[in-house]
N, C-alpha and C. Protein backbone atom coordinates (compact mmCIF):
# COMPACT_ATOMS: atom_id res chain seq x y z
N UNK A 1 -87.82 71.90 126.83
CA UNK A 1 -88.26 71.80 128.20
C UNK A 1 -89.39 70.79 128.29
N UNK A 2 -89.28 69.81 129.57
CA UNK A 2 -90.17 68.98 129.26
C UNK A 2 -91.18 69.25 130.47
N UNK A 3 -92.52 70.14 129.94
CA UNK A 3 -93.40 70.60 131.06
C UNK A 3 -93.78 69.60 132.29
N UNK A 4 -93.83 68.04 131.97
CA UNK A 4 -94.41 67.23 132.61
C UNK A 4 -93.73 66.47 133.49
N UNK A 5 -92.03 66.86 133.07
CA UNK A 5 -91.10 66.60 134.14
C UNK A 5 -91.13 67.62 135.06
N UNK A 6 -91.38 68.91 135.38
CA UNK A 6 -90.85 69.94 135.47
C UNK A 6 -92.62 69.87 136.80
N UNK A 7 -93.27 69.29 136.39
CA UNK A 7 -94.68 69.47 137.05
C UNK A 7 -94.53 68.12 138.65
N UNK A 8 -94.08 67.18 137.54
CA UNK A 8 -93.31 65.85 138.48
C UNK A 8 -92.65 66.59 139.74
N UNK A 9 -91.52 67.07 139.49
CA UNK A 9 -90.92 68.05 140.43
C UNK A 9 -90.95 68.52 141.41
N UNK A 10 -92.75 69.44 140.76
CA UNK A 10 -93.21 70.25 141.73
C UNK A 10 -94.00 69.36 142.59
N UNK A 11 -94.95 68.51 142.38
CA UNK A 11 -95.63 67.16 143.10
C UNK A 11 -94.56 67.05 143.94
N UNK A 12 -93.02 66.58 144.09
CA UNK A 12 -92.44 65.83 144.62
C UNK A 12 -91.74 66.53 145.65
N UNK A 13 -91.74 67.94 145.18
CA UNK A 13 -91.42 69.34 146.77
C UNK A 13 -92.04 68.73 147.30
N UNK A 14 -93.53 68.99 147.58
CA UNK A 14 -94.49 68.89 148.35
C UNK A 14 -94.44 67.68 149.01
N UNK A 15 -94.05 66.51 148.24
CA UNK A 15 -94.04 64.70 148.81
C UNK A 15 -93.10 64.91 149.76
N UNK A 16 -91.74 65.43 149.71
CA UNK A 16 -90.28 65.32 150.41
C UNK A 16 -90.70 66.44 151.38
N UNK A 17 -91.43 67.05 151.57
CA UNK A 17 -91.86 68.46 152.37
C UNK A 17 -92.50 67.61 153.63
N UNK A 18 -93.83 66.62 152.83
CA UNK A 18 -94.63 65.91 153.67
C UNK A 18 -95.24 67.29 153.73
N UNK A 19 -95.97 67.67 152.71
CA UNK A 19 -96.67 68.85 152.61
C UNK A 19 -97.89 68.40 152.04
N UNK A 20 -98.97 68.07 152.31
CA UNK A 20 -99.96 67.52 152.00
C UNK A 20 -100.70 68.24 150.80
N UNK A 21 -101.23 67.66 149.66
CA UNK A 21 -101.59 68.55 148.65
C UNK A 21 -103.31 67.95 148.70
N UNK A 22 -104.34 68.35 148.27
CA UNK A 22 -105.75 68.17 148.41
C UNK A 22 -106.47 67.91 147.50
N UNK A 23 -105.80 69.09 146.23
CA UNK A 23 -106.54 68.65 145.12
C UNK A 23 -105.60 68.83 143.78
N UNK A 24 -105.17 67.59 143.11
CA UNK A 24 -104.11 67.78 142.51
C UNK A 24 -104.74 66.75 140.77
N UNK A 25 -104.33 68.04 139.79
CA UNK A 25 -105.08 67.18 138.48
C UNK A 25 -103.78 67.52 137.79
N UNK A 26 -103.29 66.17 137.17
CA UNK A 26 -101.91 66.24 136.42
C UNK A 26 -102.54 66.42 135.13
N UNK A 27 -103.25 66.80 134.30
CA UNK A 27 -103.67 66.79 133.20
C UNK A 27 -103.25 68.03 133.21
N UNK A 28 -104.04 68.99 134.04
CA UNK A 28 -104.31 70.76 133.59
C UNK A 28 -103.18 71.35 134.78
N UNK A 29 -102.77 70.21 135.28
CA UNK A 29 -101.07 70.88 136.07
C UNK A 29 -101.46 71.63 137.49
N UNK A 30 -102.34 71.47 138.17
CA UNK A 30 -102.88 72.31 139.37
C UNK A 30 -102.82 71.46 140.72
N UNK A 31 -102.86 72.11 141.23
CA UNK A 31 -102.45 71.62 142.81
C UNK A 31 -102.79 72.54 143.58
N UNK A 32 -103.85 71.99 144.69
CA UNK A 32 -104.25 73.31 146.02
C UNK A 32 -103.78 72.30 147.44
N UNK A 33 -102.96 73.55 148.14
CA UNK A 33 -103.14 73.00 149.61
C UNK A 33 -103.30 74.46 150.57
N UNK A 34 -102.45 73.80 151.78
CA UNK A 34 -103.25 75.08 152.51
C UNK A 34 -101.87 75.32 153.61
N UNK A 35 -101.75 76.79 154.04
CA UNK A 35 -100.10 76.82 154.72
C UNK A 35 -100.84 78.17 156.15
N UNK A 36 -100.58 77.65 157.07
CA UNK A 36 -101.02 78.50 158.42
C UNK A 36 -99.59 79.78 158.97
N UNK A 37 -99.79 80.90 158.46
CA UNK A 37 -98.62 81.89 159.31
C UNK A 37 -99.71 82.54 160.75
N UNK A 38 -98.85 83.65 160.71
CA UNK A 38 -98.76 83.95 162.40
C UNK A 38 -100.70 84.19 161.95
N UNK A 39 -100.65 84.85 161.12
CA UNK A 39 -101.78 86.00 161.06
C UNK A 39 -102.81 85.45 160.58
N UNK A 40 -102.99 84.03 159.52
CA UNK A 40 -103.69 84.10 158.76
C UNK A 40 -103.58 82.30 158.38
N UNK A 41 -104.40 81.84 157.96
CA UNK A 41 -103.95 80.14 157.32
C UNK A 41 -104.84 80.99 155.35
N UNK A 42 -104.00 80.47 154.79
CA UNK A 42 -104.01 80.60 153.24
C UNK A 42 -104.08 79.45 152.39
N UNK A 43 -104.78 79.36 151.59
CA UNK A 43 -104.93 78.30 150.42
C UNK A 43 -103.84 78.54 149.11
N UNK A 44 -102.87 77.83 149.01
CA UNK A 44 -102.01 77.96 148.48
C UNK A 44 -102.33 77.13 147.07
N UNK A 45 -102.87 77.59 145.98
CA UNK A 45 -103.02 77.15 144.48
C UNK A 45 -102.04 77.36 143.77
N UNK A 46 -101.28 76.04 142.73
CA UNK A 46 -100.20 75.85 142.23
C UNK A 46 -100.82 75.35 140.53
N UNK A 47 -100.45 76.08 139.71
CA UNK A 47 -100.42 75.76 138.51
C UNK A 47 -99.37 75.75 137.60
N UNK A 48 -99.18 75.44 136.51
CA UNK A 48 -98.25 75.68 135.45
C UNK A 48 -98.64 75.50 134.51
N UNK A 49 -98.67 76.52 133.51
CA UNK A 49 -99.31 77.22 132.38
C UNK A 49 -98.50 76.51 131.11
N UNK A 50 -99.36 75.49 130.46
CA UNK A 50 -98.14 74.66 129.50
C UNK A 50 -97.83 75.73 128.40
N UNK A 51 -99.19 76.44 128.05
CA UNK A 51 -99.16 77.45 127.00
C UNK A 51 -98.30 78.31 127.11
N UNK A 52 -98.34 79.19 128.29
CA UNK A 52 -97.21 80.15 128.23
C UNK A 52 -95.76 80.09 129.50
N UNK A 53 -95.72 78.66 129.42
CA UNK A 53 -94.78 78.06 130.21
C UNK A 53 -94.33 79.15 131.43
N UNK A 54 -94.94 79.19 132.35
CA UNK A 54 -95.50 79.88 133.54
C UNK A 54 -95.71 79.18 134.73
N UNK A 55 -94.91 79.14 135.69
CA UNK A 55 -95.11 78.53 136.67
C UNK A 55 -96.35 79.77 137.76
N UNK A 56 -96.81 79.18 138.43
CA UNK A 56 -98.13 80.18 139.52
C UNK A 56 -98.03 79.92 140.83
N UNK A 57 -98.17 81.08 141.24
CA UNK A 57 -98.80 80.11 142.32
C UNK A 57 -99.36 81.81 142.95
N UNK A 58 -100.70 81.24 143.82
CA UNK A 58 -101.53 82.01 144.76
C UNK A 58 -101.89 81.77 145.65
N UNK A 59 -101.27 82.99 146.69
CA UNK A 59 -102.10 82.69 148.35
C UNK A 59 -103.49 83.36 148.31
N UNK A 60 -104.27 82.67 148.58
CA UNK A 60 -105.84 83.21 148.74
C UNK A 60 -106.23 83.40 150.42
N UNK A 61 -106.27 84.69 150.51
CA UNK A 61 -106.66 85.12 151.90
C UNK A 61 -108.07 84.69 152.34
N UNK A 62 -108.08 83.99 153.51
CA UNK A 62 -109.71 83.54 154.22
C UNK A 62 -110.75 84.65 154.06
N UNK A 63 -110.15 85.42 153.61
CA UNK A 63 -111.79 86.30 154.14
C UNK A 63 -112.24 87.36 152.96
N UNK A 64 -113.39 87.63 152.16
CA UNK A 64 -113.38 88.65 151.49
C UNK A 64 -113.62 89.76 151.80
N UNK A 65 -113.26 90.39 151.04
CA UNK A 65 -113.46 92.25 151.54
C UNK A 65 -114.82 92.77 150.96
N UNK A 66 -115.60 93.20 151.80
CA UNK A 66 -116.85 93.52 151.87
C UNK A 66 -116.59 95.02 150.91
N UNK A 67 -117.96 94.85 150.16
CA UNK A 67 -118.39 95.98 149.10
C UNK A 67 -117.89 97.31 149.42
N UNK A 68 -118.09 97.63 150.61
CA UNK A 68 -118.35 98.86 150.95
C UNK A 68 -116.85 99.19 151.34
N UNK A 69 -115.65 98.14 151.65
CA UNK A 69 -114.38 98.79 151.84
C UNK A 69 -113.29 98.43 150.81
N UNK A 70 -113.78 97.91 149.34
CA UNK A 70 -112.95 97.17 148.51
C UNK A 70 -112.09 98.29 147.75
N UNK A 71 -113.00 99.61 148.01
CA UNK A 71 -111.96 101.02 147.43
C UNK A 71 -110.96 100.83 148.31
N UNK A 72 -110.53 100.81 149.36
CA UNK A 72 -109.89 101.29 150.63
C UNK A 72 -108.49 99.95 149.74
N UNK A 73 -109.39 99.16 150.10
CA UNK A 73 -108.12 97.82 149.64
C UNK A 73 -107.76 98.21 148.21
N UNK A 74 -108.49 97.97 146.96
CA UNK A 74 -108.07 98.92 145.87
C UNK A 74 -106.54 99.83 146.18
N UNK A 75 -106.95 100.44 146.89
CA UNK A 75 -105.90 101.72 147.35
C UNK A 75 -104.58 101.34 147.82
N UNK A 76 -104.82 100.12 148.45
CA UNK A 76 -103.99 99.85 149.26
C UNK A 76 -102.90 99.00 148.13
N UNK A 77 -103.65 98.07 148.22
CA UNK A 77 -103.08 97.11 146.88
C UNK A 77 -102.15 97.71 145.98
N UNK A 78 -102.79 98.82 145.10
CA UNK A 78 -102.23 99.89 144.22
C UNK A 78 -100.54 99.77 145.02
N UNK A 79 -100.70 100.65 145.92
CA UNK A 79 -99.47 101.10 146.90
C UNK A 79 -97.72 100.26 147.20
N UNK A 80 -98.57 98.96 147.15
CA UNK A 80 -98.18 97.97 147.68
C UNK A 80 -97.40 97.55 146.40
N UNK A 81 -98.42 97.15 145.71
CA UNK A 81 -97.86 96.38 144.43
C UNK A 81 -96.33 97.08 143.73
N UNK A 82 -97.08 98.73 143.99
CA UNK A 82 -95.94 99.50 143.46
C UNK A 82 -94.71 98.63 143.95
N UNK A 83 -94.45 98.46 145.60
CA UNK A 83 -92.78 98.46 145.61
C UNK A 83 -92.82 97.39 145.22
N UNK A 84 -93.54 96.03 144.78
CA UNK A 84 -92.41 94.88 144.87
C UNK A 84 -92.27 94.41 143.35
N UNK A 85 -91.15 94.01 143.28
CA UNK A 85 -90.06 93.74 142.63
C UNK A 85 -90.73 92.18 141.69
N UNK A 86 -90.93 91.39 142.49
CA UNK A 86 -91.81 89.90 142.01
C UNK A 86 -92.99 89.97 142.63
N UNK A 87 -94.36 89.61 142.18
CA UNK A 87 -95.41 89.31 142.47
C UNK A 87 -96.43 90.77 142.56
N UNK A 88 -97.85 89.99 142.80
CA UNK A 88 -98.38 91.16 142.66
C UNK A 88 -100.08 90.34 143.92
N UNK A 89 -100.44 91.88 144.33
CA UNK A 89 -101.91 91.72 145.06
C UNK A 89 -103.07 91.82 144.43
N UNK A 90 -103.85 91.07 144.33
CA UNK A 90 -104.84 91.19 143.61
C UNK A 90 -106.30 90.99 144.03
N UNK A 91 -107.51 91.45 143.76
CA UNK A 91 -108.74 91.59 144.58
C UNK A 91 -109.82 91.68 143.31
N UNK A 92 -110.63 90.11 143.48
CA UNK A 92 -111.34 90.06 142.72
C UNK A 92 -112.74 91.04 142.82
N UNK A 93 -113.00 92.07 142.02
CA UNK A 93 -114.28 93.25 141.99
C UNK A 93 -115.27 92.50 142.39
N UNK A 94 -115.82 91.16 141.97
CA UNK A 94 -117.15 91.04 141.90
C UNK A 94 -117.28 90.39 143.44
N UNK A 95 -116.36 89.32 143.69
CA UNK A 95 -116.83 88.45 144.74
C UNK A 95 -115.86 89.10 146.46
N UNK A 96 -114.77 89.97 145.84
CA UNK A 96 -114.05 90.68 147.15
C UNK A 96 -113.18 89.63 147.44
N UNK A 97 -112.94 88.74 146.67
CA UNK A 97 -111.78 87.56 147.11
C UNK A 97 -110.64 87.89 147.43
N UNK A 98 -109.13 88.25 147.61
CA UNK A 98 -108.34 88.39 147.90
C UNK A 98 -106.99 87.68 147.41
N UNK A 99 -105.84 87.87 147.24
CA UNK A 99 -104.96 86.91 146.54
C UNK A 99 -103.69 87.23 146.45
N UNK A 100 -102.44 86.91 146.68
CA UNK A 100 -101.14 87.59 146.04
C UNK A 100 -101.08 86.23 145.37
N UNK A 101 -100.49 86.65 144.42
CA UNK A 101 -99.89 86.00 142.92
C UNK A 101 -98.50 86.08 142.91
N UNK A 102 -97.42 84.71 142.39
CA UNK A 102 -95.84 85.20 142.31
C UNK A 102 -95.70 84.33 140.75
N UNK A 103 -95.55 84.51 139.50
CA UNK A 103 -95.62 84.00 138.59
C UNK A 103 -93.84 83.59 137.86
N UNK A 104 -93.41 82.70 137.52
CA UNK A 104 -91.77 82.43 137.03
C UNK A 104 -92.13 81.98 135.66
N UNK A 105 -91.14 82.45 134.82
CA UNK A 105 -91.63 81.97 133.65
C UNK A 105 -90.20 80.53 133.77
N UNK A 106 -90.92 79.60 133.26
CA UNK A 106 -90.23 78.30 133.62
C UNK A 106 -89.28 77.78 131.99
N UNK A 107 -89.71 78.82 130.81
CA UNK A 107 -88.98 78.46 129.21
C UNK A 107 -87.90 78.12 129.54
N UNK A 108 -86.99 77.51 129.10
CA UNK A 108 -85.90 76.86 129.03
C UNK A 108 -84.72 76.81 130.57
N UNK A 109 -85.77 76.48 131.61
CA UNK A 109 -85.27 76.09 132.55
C UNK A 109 -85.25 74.79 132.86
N UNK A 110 -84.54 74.23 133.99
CA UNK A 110 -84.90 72.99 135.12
C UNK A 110 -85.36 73.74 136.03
N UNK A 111 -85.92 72.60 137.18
CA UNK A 111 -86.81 72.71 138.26
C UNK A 111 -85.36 72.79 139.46
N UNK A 112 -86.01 73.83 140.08
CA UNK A 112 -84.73 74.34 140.93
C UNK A 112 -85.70 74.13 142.59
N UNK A 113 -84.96 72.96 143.19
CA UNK A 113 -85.83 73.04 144.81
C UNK A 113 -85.38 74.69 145.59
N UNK A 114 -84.11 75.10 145.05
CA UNK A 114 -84.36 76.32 145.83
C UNK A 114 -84.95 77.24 145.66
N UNK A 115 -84.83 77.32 143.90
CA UNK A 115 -86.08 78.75 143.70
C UNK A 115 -87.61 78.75 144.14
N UNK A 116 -87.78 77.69 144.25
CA UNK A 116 -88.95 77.10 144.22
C UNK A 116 -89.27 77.20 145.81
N UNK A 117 -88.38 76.50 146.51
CA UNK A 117 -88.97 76.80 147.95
C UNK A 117 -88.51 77.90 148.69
N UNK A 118 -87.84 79.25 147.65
CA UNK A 118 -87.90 80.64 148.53
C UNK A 118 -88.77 81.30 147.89
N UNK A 119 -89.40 80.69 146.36
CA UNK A 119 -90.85 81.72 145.83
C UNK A 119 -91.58 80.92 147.05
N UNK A 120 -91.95 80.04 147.60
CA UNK A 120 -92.84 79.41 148.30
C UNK A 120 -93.25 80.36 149.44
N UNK A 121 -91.57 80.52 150.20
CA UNK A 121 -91.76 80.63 151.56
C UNK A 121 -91.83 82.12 151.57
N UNK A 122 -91.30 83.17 150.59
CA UNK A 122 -91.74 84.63 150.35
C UNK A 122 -92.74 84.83 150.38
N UNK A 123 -93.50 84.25 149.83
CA UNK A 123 -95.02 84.17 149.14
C UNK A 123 -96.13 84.18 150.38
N UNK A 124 -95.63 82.78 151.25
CA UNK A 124 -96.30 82.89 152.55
C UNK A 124 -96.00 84.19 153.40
N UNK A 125 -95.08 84.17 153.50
CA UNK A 125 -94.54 85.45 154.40
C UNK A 125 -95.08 86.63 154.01
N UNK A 126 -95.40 87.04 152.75
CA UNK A 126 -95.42 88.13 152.30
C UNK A 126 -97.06 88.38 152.24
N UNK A 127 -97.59 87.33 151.82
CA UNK A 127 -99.15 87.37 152.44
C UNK A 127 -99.47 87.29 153.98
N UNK A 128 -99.08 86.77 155.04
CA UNK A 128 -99.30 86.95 155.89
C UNK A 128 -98.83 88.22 156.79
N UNK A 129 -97.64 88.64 156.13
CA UNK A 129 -97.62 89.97 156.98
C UNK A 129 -98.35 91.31 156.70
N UNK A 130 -99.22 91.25 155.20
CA UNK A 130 -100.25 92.05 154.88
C UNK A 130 -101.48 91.73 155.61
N UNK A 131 -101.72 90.86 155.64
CA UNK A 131 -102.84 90.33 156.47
C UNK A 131 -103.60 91.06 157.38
N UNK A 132 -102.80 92.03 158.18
CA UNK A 132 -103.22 92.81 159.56
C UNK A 132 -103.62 93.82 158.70
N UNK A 133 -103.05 94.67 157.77
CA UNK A 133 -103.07 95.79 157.04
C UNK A 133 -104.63 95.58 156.74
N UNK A 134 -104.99 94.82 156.02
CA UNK A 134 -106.02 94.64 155.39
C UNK A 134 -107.12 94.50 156.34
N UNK A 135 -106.86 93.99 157.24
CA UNK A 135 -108.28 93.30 158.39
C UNK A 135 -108.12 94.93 159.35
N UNK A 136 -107.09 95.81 159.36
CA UNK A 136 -107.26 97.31 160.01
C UNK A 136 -108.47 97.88 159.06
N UNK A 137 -108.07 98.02 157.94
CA UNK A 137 -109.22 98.20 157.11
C UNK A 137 -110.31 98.28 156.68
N UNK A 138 -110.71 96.70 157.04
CA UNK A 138 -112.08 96.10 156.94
C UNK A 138 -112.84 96.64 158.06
N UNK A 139 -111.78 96.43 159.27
CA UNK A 139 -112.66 96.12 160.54
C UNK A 139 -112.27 97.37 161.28
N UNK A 140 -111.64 98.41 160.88
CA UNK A 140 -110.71 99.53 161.95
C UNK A 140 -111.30 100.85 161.35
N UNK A 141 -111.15 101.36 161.66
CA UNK A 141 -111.29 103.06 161.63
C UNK A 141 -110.08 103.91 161.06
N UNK A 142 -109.17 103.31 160.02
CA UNK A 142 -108.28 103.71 159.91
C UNK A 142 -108.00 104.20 158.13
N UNK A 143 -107.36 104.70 158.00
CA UNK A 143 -106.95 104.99 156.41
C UNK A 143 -105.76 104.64 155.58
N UNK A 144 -105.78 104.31 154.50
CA UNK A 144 -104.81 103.65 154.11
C UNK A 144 -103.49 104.58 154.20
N UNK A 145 -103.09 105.35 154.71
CA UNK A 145 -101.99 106.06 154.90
C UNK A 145 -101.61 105.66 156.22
N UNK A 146 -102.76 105.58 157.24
CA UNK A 146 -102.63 105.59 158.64
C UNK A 146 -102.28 103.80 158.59
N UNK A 147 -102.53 102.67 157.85
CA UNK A 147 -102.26 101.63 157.50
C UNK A 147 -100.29 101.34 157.25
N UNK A 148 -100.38 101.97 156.02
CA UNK A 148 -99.12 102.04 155.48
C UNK A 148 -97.59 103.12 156.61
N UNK A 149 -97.62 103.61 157.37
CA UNK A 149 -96.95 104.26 157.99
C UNK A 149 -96.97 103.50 159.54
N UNK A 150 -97.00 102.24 159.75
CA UNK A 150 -97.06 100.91 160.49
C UNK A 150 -95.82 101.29 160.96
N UNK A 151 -95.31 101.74 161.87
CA UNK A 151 -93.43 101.21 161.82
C UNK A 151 -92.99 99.97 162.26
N UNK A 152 -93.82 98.86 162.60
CA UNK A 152 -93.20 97.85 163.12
C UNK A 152 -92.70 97.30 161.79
N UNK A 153 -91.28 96.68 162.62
CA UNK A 153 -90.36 95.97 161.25
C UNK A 153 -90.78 94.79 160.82
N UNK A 154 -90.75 94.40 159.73
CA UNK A 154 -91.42 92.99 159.71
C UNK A 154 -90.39 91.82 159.96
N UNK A 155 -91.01 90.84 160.22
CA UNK A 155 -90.01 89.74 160.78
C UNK A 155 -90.43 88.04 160.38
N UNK A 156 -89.20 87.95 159.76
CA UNK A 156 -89.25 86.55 159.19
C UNK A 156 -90.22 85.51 159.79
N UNK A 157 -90.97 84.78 159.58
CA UNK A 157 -91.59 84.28 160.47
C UNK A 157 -91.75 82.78 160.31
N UNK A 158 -92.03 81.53 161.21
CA UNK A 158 -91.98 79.95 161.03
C UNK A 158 -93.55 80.08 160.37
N UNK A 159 -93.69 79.16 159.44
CA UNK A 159 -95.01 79.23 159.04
C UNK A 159 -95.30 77.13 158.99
N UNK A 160 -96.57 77.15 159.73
CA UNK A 160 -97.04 75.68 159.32
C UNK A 160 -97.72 75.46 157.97
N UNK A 161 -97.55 73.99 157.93
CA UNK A 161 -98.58 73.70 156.74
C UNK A 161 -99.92 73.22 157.05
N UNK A 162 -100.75 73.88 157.02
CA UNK A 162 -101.70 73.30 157.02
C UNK A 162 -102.83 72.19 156.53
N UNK A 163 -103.27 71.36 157.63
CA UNK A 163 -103.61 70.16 156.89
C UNK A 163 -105.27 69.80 156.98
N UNK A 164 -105.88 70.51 157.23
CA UNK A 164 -107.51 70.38 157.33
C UNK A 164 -108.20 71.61 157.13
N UNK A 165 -107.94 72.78 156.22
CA UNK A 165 -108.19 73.47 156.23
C UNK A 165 -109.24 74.28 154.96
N UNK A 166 -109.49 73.01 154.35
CA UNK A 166 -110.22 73.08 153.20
C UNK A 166 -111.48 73.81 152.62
N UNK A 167 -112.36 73.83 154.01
CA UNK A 167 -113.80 74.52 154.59
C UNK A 167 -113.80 75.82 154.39
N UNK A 168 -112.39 76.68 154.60
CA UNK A 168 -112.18 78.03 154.79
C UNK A 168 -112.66 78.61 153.34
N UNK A 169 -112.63 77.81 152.15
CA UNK A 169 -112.26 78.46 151.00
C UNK A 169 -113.36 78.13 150.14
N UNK A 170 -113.85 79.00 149.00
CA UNK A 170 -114.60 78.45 148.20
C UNK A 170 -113.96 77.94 146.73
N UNK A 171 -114.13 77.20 146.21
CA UNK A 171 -113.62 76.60 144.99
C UNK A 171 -113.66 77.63 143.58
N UNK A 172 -114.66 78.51 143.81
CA UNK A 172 -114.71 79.54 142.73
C UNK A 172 -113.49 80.19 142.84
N UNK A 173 -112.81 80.59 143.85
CA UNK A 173 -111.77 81.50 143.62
C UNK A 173 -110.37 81.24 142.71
N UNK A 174 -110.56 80.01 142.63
CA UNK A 174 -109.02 79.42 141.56
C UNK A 174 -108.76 80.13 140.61
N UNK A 175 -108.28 80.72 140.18
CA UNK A 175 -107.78 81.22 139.15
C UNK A 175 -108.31 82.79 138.69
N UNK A 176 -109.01 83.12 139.58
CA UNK A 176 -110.06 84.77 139.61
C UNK A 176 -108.43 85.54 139.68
């Protein structure tokens, strides 16, 4: 497998997307941009792990979760993570950062534009329709049961890319 073709690739979604990338180092394989859904605009960080041939990628939610409700999210997260199948939620303890993670192991593959742009567009989708869950939380009077028992169905949704959105985010969070 040749990691550096396979990284080429991923650069070149994004070029043919006209998906603007911000901060991109071909040495250590990383790439940040930024993608706007209904609920939320997200910093979308792209790596690939030469060591353990691992493709990454993370939506980082705008906002952290304050000290005092990071059990509640804890809880929630837990819940969540349980059902799914690929990827996982994750919430950094110290700083309250926020994040879903979808990881492919890339060993003896090629670069596939479709796998690649339905981990993409899941990924968005799937962070932004948590989005509300979490900000009930922060900002609501509610409990993570009273959260999770939501009945509205969720629904596919158009998501932009965002192209100036850089300010929202702090640089520490890469890789937390």
């Amino acid at each position: 497998m040749n990691l550096k073709l396979y990284w080429e690739n991923v650069l070149e979604y994004f070029e043919e997307e006209e998906w603007p990338l911000y901060e991109v180092d071909n040495e250590n394989k990383t790439a940040v941009t930024y993608v706007r859904g209904d609920n939320a605009t997200f910093r979308l960080f792209v790596w690939l792990d030469g060591e353990s041939k691992v493709l990454n990628l993370a939506w980082y939610y705008p906002s952290n979760i304050p000290a005092n409700k990071r059990h509640l999210i804890l809880d929630l997260l837990n819940r969540l993570n349980y059902r799914f199948i690929m990827g996982k939620l994750v919430m950094n303890p110290e700083s309250g950062g926020l994040a879903l993670r979808i990881s492919v192991s890339v060993d003896g593959t090629r670069f596939s534009v479709g796998q690649f742009d339905s981990s993409i567009n899941w990924g968005i989708w799937l962070a932004d329709e948590f989005y509300p869950k979490f900000m009930s939380l922060i900002y609501g009077d509610y409990t993570v049961d009273e959260v999770l028992e939501d009945k509205a169905k969720p629904q596919l949704r158009l998501v932009e890319k965002a192209e100036e959105q850089g300010e929202l985010f702090e640089e520490d969070e890469a890789r937390t």
